[in-house]
Protein backbone atom coordinates (compact mmCIF):
# COMPACT_ATOMS: atom_id res chain seq x y z
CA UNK A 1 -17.47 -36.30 -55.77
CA UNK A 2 -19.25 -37.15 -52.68
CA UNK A 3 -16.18 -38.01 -51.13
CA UNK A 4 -14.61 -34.50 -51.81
CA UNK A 5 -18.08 -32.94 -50.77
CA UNK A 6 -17.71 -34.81 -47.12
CA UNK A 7 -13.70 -34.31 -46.57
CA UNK A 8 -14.63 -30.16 -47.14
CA UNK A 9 -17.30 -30.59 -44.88
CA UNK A 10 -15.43 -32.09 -42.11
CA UNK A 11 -12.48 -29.77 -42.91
CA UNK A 12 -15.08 -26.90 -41.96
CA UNK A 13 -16.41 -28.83 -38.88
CA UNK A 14 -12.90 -28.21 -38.06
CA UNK A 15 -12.19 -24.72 -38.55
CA UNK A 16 -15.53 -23.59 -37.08
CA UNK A 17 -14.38 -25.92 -33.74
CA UNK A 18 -11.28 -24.29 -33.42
CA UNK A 19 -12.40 -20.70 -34.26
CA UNK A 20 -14.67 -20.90 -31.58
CA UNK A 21 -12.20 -22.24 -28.86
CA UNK A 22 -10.08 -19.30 -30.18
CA UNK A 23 -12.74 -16.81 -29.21
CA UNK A 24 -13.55 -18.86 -25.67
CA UNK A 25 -9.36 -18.63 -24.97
CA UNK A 26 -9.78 -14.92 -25.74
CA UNK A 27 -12.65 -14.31 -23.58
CA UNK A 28 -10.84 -15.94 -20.39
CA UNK A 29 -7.37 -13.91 -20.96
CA UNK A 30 -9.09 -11.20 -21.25
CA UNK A 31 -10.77 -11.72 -17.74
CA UNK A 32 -7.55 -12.69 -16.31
CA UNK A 33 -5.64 -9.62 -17.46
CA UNK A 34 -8.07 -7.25 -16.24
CA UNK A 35 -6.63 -5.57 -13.03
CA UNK A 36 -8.84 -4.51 -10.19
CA UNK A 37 -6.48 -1.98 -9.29
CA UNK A 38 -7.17 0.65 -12.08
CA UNK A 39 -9.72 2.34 -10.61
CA UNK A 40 -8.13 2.78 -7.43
CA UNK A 41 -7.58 6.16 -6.39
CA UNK A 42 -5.11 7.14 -3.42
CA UNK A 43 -5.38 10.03 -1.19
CA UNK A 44 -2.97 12.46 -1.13
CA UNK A 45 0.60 12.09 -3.42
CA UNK A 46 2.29 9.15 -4.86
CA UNK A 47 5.81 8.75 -4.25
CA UNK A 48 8.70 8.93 -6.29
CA UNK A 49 10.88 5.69 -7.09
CA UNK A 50 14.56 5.54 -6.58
CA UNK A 51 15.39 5.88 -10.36
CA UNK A 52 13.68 9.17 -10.06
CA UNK A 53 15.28 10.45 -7.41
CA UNK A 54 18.85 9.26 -8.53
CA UNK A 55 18.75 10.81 -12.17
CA UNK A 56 16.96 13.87 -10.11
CA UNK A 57 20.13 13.74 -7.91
CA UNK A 58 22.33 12.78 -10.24
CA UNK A 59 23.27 10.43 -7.14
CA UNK A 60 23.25 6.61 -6.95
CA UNK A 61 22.00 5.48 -3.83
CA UNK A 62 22.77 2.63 -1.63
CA UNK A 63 20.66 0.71 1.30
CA UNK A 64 21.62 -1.12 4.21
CA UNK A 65 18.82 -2.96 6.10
CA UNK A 66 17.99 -1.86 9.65
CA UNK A 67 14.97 -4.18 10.27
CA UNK A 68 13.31 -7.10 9.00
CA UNK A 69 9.87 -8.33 9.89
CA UNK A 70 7.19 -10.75 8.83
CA UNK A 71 3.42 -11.74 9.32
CA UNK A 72 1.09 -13.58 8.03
CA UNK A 73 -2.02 -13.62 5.89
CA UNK A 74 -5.40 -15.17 4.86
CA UNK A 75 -5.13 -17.81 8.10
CA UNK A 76 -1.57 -17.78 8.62
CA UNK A 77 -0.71 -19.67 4.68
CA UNK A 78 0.34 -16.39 3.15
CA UNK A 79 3.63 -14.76 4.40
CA UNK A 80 4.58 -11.47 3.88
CA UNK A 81 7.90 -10.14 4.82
CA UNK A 82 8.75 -6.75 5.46
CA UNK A 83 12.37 -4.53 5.16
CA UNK A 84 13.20 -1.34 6.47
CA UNK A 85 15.85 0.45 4.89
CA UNK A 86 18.21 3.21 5.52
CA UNK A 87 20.61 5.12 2.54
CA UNK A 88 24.20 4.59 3.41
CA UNK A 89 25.68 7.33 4.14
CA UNK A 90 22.76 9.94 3.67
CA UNK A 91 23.16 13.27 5.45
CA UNK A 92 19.50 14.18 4.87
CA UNK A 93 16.76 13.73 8.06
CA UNK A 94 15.18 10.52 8.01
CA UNK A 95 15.87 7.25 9.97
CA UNK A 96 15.21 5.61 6.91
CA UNK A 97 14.07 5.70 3.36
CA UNK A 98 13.12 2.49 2.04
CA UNK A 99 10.22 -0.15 2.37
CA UNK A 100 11.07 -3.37 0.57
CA UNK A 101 7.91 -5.71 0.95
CA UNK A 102 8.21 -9.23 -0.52
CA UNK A 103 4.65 -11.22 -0.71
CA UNK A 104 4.14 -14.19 -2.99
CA UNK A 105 7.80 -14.77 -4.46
CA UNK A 106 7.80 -10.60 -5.55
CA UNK A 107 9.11 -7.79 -4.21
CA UNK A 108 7.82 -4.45 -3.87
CA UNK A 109 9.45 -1.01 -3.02
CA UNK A 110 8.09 1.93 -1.37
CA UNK A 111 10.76 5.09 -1.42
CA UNK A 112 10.66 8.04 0.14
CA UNK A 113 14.35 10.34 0.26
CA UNK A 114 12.47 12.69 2.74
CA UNK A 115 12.74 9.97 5.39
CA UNK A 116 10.25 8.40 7.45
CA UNK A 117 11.17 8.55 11.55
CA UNK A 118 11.16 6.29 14.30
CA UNK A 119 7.43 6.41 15.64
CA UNK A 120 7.35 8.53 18.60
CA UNK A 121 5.47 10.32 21.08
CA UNK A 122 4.79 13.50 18.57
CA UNK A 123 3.54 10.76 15.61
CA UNK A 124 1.13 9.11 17.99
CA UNK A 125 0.25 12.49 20.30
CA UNK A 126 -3.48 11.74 19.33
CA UNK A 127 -3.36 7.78 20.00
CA UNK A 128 -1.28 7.11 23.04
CA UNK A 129 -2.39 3.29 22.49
CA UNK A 130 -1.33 2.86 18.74
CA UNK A 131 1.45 1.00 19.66
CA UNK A 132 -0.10 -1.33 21.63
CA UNK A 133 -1.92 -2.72 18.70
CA UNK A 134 1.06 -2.95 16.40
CA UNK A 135 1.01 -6.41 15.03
CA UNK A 136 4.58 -6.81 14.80
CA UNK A 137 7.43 -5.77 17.29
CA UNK A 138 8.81 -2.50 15.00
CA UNK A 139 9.30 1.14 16.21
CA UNK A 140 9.78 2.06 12.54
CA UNK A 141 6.28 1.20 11.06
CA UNK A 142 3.32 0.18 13.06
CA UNK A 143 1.12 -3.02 11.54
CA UNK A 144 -2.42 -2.42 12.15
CA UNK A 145 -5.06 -5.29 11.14
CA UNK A 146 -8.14 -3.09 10.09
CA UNK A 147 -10.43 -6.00 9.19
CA UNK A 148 -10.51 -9.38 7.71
CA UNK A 149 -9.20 -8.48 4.60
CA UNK A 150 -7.17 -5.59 5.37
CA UNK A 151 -3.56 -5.30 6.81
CA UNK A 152 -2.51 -1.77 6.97
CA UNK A 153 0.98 -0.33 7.83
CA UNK A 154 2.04 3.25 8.96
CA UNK A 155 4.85 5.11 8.36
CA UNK A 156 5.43 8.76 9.34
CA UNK A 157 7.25 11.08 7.74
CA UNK A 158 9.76 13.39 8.90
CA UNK A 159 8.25 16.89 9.74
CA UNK A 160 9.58 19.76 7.45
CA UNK A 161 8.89 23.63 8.63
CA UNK A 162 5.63 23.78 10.32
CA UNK A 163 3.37 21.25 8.25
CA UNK A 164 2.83 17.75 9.85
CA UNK A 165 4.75 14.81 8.51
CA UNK A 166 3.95 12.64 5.68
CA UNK A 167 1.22 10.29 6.67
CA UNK A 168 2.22 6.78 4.41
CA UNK A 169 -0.55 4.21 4.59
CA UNK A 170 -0.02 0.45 2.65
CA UNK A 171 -2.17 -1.51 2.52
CA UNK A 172 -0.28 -5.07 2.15
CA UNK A 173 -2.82 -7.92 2.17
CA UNK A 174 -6.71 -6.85 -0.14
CA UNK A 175 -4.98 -6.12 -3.58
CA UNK A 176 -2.28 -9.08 -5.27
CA UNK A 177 0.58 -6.14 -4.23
CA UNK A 178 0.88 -3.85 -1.65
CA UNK A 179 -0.83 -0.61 -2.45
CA UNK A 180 -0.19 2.84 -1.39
CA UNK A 181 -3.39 4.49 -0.08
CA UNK A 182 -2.61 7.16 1.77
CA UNK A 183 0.64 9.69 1.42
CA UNK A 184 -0.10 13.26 2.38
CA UNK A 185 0.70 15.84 5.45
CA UNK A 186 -1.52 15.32 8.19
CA UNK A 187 -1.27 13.98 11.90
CA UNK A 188 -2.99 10.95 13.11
CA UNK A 189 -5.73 12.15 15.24
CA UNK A 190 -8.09 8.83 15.83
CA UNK A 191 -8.09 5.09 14.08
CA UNK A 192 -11.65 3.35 14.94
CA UNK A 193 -14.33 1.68 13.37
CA UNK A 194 -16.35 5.25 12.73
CA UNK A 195 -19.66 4.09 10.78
CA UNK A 196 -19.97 0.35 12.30
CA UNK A 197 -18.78 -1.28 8.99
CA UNK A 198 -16.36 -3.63 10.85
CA UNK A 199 -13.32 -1.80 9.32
CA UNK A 200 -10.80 0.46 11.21
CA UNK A 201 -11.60 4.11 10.19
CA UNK A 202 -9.38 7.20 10.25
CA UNK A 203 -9.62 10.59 11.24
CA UNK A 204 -6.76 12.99 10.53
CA UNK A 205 -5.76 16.40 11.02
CA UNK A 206 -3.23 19.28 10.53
CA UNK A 207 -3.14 20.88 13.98
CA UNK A 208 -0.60 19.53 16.93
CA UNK A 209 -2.30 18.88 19.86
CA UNK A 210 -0.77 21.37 21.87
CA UNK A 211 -1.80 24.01 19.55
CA UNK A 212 -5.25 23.29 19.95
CA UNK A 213 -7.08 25.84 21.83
CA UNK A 214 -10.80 24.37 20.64
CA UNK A 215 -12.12 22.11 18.42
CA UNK A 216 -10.00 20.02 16.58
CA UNK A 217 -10.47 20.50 12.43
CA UNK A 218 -10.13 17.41 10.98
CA UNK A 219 -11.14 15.00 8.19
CA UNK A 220 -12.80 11.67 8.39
CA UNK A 221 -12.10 9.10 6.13
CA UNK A 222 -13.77 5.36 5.65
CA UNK A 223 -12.33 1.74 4.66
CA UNK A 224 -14.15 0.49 1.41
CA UNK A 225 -12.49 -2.37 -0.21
CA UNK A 226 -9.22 -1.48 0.41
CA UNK A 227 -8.94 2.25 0.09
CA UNK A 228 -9.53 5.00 2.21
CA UNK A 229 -12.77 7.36 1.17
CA UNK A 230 -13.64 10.63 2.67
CA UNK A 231 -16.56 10.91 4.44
């Protein structure tokens, strides 16, 4: 009887031990699932992805690369490539359509079958020096390191009508991906550290410099952890 009495006892012991490392196993996926990314808000519009745009189209597309570039991240041990991509055979403005952005063993795609253009004199007519400070030797996107933590690259849009061109900001090195932060209409107008944080700030506006007859309108926004916040 006693026997019995001790072998339930132990067989108890037992469950209770491994209920309890149950929970604790729980506890830590739970923690590792949770993404930091949820709550992350982007200005302006999110693009569509090619599947979209081909059932849209009814249209299968196909890319040819035109550029490939690389840098690297967190002191020089993290490499992160970088693809620009054109459609074949694509009628439509744009010099091309596609960034394909590889960064720990995945790959990431950024669309857009409105076309992004060569950066020129009109996408920098605010910042004559932006190119100097590209990080990577590209005319397609510019590569701009806006603080420890934070690799950001610019694309510009082709300009429909009389609205500025899209504005695409990534930012490729705070989040586990790269993140799109910043897709709307609106021209470049200044990129500085604006409230002394240490973190590259930007200002943007809708007007073309030589339409301005005053004071420029435009719209500040700040770098916080990652994203862009208006002021």
């Amino acid at each position: 009887m006693i026997m019995k009495k001790l072998f339930l006892l132990i067989i108890l012991l037992l469950f209770m031990q491994c209920k309890g490392r149950i929970n604790q196993e729980n506890k830590e996926e739970s923690f590792i699932k949770i993404d930091v990314n949820e709550s992350f808000e982007l200005i302006g519009i999110p693009l569509s992805t090619v599947e979209e745009r081909e059932k849209e189209l009814n249209y299968k597309f196909e890319f040819q690369t035109i550029e490939k570039q690389q840098i690297y991240h967190q002191d020089d041990s993290q490499r992160i490539e970088i693809f620009i991509e054109r459609i074949k055979g694509w009628n439509d403005p744009g010099d091309f359509h596609r960034i394909r952005i590889k960064k720990q063993e995945k790959e990431f795609v950024f669309f857009n079958s409105d076309g992004w253009v060569i950066i020129g004199e009109y996408e920098t007519q605010y910042l004559n020096s932006f190119s100097e400070t590209n990080e990577i030797k590209s005319s397609y996107v510019s590569v701009q390191k806006a603080s420890d933590k934070d690799i950001l690259l610019f694309a510009f849009g082709y300009v429909y009508a009389s609205q500025p061109g899209l504005l695409s900001i990534l930012n490729l090195s705070r989040f586990e991906k790269p993140v799109l932060i910043f897709n709307d209409n609106y021209n470049l107008y200044n990129y500085e550290d604006i409230n002394g944080d240490g973190m590259l700030d930007i200002m943007v506006t809708k007007f073309d410099k030589d339409e301005v007859t005053g004071l420029v309108d435009f719209k500040t926004y700040l770098l916080k952890n990652g994203g862009y916040y208006i002021q």
